[in-house]
PDB file of N, CA and C in Angstrom:
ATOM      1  N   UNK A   1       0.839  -1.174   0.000  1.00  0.00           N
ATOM      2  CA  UNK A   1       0.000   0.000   0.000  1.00  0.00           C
ATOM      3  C   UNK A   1       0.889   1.244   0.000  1.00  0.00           C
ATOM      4  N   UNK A   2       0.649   2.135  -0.500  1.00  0.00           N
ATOM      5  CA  UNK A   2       1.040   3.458  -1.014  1.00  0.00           C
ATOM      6  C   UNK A   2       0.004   4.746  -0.547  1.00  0.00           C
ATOM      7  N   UNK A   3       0.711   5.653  -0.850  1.00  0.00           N
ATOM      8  CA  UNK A   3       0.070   6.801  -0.887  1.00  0.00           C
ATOM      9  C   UNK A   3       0.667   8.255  -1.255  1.00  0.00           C
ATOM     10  N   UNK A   4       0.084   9.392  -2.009  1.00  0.00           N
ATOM     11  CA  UNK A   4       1.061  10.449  -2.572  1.00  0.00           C
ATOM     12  C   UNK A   4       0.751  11.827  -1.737  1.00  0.00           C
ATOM     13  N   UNK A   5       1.563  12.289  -1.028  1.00  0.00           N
ATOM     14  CA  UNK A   5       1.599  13.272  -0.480  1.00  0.00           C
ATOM     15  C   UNK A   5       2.511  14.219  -0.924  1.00  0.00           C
ATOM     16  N   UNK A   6       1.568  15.999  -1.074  1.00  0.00           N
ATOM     17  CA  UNK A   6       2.840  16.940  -1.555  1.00  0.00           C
ATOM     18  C   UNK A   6       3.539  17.466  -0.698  1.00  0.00           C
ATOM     19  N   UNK A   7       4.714  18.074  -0.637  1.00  0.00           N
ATOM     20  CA  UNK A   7       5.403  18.519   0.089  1.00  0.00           C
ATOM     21  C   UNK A   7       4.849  19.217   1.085  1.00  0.00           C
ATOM     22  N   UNK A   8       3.510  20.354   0.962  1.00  0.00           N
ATOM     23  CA  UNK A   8       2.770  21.293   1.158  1.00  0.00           C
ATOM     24  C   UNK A   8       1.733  20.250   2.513  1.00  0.00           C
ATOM     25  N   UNK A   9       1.514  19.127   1.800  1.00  0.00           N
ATOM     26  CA  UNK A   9       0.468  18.348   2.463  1.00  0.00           C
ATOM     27  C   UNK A   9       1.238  17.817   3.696  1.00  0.00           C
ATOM     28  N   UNK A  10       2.819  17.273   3.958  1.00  0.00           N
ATOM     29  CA  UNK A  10       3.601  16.600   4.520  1.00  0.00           C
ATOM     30  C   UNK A  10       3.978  17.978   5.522  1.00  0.00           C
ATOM     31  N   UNK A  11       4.127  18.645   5.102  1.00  0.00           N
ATOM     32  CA  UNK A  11       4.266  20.462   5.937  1.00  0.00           C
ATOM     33  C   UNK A  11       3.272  20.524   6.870  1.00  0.00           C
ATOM     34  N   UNK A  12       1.944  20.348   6.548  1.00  0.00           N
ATOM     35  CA  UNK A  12       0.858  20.102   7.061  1.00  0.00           C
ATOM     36  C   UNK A  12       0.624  19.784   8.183  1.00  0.00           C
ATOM     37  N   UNK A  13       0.898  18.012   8.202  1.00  0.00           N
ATOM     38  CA  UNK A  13       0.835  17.067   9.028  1.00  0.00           C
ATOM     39  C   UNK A  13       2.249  17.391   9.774  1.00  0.00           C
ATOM     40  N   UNK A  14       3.103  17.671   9.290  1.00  0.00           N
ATOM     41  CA  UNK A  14       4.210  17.935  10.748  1.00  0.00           C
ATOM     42  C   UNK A  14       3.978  18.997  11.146  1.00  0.00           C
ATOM     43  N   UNK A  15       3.444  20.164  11.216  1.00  0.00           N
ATOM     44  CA  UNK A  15       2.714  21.107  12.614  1.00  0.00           C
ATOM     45  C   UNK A  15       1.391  20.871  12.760  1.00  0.00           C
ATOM     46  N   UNK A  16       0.369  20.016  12.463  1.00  0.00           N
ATOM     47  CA  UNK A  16      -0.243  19.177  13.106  1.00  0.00           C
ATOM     48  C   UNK A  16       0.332  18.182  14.038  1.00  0.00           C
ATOM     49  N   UNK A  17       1.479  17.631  14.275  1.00  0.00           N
ATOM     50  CA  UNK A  17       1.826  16.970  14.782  1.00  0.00           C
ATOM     51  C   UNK A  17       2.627  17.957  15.900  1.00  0.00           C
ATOM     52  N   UNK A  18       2.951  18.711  16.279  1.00  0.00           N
ATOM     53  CA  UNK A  18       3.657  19.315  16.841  1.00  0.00           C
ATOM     54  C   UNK A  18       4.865  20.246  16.671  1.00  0.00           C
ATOM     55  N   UNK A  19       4.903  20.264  15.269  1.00  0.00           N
ATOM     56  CA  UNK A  19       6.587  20.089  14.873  1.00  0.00           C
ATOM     57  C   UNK A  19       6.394  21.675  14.454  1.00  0.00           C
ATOM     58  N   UNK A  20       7.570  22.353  14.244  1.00  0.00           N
ATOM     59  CA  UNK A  20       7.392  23.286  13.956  1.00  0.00           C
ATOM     60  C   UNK A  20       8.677  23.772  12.377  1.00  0.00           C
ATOM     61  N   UNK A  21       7.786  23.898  11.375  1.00  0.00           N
ATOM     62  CA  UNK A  21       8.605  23.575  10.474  1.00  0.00           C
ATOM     63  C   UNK A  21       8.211  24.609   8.996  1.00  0.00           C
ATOM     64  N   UNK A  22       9.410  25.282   8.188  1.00  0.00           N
ATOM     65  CA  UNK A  22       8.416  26.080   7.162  1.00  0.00           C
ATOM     66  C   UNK A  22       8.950  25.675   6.124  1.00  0.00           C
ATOM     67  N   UNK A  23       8.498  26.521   4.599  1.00  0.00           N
ATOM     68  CA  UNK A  23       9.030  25.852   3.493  1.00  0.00           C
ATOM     69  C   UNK A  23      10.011  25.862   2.893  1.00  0.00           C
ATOM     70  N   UNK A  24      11.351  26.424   3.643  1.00  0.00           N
ATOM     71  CA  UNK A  24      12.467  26.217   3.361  1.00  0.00           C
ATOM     72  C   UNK A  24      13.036  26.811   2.239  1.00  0.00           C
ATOM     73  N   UNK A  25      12.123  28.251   1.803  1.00  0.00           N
ATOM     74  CA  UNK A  25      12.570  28.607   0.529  1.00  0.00           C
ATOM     75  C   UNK A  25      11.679  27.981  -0.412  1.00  0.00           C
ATOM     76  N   UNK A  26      11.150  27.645  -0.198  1.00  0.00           N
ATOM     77  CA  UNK A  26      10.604  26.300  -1.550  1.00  0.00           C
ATOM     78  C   UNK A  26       9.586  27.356  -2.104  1.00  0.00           C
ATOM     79  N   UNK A  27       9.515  27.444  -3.169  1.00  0.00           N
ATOM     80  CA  UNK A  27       8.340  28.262  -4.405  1.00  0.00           C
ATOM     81  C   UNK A  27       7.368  28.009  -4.238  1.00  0.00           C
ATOM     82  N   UNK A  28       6.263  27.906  -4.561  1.00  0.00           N
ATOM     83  CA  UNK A  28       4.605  27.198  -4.628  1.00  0.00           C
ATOM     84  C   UNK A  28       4.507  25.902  -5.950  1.00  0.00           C
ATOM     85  N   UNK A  29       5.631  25.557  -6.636  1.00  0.00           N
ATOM     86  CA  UNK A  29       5.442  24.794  -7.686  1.00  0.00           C
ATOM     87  C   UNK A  29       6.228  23.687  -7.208  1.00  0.00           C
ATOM     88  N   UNK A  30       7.433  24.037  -6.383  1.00  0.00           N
ATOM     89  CA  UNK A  30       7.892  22.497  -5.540  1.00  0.00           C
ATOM     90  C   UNK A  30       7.424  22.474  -4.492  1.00  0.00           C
ATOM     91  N   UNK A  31       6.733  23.278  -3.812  1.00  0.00           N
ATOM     92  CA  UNK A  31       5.803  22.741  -2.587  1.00  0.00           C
ATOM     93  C   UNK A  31       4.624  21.381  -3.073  1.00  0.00           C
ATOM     94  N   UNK A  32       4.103  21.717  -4.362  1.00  0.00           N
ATOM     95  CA  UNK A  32       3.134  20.569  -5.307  1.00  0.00           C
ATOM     96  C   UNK A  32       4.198  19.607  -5.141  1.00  0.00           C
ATOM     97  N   UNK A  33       5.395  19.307  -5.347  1.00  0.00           N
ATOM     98  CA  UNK A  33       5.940  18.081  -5.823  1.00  0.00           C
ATOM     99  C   UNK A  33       5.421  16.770  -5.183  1.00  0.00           C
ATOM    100  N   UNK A  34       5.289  15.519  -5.411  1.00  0.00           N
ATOM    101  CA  UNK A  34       4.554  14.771  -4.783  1.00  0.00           C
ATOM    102  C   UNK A  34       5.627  13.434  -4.096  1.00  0.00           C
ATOM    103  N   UNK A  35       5.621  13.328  -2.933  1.00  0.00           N
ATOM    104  CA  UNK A  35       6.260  11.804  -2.485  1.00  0.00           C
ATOM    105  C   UNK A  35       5.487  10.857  -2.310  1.00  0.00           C
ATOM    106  N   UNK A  36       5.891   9.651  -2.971  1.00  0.00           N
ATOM    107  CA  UNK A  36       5.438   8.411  -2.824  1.00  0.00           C
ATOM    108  C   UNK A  36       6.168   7.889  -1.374  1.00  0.00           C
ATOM    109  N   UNK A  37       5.089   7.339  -0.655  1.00  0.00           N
ATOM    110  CA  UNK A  37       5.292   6.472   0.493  1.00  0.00           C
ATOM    111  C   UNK A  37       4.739   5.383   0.981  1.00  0.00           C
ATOM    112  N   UNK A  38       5.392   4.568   1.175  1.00  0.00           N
ATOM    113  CA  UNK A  38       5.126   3.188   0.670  1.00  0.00           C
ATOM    114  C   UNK A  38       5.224   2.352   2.111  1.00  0.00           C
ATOM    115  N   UNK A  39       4.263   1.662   2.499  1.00  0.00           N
ATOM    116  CA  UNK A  39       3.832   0.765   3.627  1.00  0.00           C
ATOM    117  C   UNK A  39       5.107  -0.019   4.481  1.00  0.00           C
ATOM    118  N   UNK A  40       5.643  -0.806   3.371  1.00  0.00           N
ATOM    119  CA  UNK A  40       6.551  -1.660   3.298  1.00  0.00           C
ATOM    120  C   UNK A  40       7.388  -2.021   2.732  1.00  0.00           C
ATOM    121  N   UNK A  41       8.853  -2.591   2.687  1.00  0.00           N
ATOM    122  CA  UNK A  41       9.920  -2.765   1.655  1.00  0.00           C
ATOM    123  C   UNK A  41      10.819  -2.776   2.049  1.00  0.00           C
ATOM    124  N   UNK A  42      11.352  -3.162   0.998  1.00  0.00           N
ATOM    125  CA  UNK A  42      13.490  -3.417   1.378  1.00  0.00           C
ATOM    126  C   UNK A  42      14.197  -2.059   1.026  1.00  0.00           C
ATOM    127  N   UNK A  43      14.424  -1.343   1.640  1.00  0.00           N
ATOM    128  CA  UNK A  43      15.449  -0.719   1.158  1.00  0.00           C
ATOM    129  C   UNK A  43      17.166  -0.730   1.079  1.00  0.00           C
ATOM    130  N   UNK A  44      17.508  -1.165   0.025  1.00  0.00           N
ATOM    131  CA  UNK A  44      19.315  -1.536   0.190  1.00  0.00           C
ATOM    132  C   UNK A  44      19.898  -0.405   0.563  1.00  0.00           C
ATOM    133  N   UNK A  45      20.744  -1.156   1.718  1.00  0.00           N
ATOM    134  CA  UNK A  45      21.959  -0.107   1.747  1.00  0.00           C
ATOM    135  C   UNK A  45      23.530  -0.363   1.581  1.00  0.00           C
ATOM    136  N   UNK A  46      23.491  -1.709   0.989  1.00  0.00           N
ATOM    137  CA  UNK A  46      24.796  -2.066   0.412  1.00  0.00           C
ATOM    138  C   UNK A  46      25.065  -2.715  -0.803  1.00  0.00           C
ATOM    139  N   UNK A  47      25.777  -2.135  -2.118  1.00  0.00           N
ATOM    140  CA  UNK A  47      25.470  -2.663  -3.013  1.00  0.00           C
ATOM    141  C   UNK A  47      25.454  -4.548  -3.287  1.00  0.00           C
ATOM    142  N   UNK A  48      25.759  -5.016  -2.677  1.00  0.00           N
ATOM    143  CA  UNK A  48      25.928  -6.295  -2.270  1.00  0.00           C
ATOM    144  C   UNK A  48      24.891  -7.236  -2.021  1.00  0.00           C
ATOM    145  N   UNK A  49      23.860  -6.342  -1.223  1.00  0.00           N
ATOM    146  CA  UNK A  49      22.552  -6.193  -0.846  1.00  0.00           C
ATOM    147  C   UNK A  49      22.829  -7.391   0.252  1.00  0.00           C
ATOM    148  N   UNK A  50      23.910  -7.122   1.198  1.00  0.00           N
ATOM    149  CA  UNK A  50      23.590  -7.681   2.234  1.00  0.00           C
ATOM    150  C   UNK A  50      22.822  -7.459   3.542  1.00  0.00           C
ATOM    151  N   UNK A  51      22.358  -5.717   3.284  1.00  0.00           N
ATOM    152  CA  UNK A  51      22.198  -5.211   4.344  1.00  0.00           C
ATOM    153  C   UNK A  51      21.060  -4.538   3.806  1.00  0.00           C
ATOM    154  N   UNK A  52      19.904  -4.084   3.915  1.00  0.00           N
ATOM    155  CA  UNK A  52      18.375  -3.465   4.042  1.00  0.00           C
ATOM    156  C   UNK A  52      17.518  -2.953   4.557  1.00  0.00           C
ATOM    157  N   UNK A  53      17.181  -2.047   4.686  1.00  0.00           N
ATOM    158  CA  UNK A  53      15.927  -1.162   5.844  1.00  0.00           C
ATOM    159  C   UNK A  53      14.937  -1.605   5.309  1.00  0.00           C
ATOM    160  N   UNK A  54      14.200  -2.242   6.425  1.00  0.00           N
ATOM    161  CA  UNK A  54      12.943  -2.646   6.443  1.00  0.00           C
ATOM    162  C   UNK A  54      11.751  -2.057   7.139  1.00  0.00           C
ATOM    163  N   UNK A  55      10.498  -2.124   6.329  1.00  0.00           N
ATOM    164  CA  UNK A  55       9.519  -1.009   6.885  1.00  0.00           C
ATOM    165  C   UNK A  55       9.442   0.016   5.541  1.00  0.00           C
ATOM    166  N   UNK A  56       9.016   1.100   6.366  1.00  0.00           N
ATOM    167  CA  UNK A  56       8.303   2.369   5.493  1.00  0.00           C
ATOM    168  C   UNK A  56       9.305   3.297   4.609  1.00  0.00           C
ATOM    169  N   UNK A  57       9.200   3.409   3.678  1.00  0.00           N
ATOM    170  CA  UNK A  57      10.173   4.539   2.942  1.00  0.00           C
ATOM    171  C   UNK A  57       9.386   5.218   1.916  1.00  0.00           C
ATOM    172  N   UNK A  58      10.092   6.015   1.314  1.00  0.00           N
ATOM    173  CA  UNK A  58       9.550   7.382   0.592  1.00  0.00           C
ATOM    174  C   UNK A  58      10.004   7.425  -0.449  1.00  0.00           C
ATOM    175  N   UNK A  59       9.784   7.977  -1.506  1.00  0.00           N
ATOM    176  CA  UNK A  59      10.650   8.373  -2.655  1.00  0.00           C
ATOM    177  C   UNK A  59       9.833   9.809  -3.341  1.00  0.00           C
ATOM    178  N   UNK A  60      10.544  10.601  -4.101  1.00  0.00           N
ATOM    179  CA  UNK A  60       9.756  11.434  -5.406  1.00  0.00           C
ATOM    180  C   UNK A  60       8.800  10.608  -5.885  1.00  0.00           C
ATOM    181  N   UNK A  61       7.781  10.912  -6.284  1.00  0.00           N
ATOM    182  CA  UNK A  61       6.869   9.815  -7.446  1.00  0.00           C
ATOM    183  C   UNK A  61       7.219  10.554  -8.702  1.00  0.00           C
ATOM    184  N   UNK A  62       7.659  11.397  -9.402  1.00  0.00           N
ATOM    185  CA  UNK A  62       7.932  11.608 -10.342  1.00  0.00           C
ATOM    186  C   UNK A  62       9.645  11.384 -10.631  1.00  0.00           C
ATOM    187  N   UNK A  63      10.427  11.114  -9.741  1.00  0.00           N
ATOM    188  CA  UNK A  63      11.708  10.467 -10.112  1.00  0.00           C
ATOM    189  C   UNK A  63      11.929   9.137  -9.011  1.00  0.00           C
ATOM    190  N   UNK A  64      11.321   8.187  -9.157  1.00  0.00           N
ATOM    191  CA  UNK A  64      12.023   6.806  -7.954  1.00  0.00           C
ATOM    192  C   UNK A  64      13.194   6.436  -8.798  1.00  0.00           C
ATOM    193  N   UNK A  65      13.692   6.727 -10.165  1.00  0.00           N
ATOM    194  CA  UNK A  65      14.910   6.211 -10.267  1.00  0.00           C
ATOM    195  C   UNK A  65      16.206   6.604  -9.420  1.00  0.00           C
ATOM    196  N   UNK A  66      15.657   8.068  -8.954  1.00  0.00           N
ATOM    197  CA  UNK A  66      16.698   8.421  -7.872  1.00  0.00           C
ATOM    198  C   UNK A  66      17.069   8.092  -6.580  1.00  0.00           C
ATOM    199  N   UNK A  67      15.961   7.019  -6.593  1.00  0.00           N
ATOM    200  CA  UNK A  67      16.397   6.390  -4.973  1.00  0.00           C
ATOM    201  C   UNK A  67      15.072   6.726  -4.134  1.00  0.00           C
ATOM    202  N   UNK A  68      15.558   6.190  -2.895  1.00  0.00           N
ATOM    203  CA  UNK A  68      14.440   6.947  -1.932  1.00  0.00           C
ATOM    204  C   UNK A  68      15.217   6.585  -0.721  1.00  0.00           C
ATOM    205  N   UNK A  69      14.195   6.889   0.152  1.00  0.00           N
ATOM    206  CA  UNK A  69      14.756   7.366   1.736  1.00  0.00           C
ATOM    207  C   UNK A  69      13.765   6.405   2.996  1.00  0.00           C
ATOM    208  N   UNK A  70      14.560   5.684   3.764  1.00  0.00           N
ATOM    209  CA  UNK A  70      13.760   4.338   4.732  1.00  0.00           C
ATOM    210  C   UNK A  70      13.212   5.470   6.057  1.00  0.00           C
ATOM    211  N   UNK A  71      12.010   5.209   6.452  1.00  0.00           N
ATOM    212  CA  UNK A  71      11.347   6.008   7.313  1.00  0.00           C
ATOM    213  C   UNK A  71      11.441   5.486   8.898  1.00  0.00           C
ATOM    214  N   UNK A  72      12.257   4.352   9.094  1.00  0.00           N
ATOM    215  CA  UNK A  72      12.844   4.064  10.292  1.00  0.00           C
ATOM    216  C   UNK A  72      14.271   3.665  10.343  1.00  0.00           C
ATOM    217  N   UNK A  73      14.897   3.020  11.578  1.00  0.00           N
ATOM    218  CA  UNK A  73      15.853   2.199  11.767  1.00  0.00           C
ATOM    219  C   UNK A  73      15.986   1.087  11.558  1.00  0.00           C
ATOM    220  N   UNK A  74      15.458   0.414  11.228  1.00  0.00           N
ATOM    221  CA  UNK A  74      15.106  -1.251  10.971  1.00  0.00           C
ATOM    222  C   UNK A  74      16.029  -1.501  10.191  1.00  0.00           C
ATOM    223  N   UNK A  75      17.444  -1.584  10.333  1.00  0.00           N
ATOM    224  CA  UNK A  75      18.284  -2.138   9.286  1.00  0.00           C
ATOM    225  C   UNK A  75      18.227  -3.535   9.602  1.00  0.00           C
ATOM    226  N   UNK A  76      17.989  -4.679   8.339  1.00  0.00           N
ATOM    227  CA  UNK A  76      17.946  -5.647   8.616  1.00  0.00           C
ATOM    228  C   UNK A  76      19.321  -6.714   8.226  1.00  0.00           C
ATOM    229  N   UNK A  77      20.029  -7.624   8.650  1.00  0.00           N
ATOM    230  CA  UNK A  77      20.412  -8.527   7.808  1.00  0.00           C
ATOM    231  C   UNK A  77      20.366  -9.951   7.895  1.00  0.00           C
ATOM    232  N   UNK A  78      21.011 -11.123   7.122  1.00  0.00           N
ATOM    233  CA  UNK A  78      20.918 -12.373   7.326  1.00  0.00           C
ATOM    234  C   UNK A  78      20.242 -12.816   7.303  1.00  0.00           C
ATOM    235  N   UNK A  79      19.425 -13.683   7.926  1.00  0.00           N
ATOM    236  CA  UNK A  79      18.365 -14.663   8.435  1.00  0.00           C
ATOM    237  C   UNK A  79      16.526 -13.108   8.614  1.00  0.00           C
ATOM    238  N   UNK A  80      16.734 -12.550   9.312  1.00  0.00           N
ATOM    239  CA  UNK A  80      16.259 -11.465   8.651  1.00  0.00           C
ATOM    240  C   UNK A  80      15.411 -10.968   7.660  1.00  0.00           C
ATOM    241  N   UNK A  81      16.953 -10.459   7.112  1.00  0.00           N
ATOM    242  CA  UNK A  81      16.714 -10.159   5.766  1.00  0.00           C
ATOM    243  C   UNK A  81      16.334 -11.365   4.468  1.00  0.00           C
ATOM    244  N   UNK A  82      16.193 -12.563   4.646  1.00  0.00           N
ATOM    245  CA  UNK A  82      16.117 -13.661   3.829  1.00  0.00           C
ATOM    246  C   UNK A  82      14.833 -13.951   4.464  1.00  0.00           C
ATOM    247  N   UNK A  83      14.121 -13.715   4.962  1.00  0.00           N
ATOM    248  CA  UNK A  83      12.746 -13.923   5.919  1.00  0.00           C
ATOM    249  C   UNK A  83      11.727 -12.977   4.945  1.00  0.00           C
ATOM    250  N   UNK A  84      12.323 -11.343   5.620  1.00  0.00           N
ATOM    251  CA  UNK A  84      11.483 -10.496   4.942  1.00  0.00           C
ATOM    252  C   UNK A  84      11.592 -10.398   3.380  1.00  0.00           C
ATOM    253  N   UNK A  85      12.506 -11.094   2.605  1.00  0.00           N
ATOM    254  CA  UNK A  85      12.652 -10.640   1.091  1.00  0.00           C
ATOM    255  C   UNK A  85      11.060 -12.154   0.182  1.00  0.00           C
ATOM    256  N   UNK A  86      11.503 -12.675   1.466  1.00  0.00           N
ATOM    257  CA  UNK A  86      10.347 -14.223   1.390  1.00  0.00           C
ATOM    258  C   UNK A  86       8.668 -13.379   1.203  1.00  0.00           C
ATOM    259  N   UNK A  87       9.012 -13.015   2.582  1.00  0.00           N
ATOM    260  CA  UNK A  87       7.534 -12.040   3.003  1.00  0.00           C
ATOM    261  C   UNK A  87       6.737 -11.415   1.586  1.00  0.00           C
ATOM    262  N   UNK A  88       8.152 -10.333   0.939  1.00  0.00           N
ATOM    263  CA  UNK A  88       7.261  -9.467   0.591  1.00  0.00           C
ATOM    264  C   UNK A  88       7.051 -10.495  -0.745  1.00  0.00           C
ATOM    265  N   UNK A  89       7.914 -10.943  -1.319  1.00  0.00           N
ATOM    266  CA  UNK A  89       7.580 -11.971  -2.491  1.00  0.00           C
ATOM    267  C   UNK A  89       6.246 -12.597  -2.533  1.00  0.00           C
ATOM    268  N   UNK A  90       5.946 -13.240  -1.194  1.00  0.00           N
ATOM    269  CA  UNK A  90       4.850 -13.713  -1.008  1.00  0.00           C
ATOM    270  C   UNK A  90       3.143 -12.812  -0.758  1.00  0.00           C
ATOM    271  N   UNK A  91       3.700 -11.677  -0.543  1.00  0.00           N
ATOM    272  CA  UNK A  91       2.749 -10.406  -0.442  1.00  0.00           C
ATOM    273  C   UNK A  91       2.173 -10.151  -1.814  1.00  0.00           C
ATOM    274  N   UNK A  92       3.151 -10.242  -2.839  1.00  0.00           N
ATOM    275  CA  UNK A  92       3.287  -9.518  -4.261  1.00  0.00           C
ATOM    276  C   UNK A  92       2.479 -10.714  -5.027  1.00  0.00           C
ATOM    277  N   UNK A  93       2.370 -12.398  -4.761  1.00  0.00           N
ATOM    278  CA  UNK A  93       1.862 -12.651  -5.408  1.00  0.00           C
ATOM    279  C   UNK A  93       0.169 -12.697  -5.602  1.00  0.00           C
TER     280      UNK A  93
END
């Protein structure tokens, strides 16, 4: 599961939340920009792919070739990481 939030909307919800935070310079046309954020997943952090953040991460939705960013600590590996890569395989079918 997914969902697209704009920068503007994510601004939002963190001083709803308490936070106190502004737009950093940002124009009114990259405040629109939109992030994809995504429930669940591997995120690599070694090209090797021995090592992975697991859980919630983010990306641009108009560029994920650039990567994205893991929304906790959950670095996983080993036994682990060969568990959850099972998981989501089995999610996807």
């Amino acid at each position: 599961m997914s969902i697209n939030l704009t920068i503007k909307e994510i601004m939002d919800l963190a001083n709803y939340a308490g936070l106190s935070c502004d737009d950093g310079g940002l124009d009114s046309e990259d405040m629109e920009s939109e992030l994809t954020i995504c429930e669940k997943g591997l995120v690599a952090s070694e090209d090797d792919g021995s090592a992975a953040w697991y859980g919630a991460y983010a990306y641009f939705s108009e560029y994920p070739e650039e990567g994205c960013m893991p929304l906790n600590d959950n670095l996983i590996t080993g036994d682990e990481l060969a568990k959850a890569q099972v998981d989501l395989k089995g999610e996807a079918a």
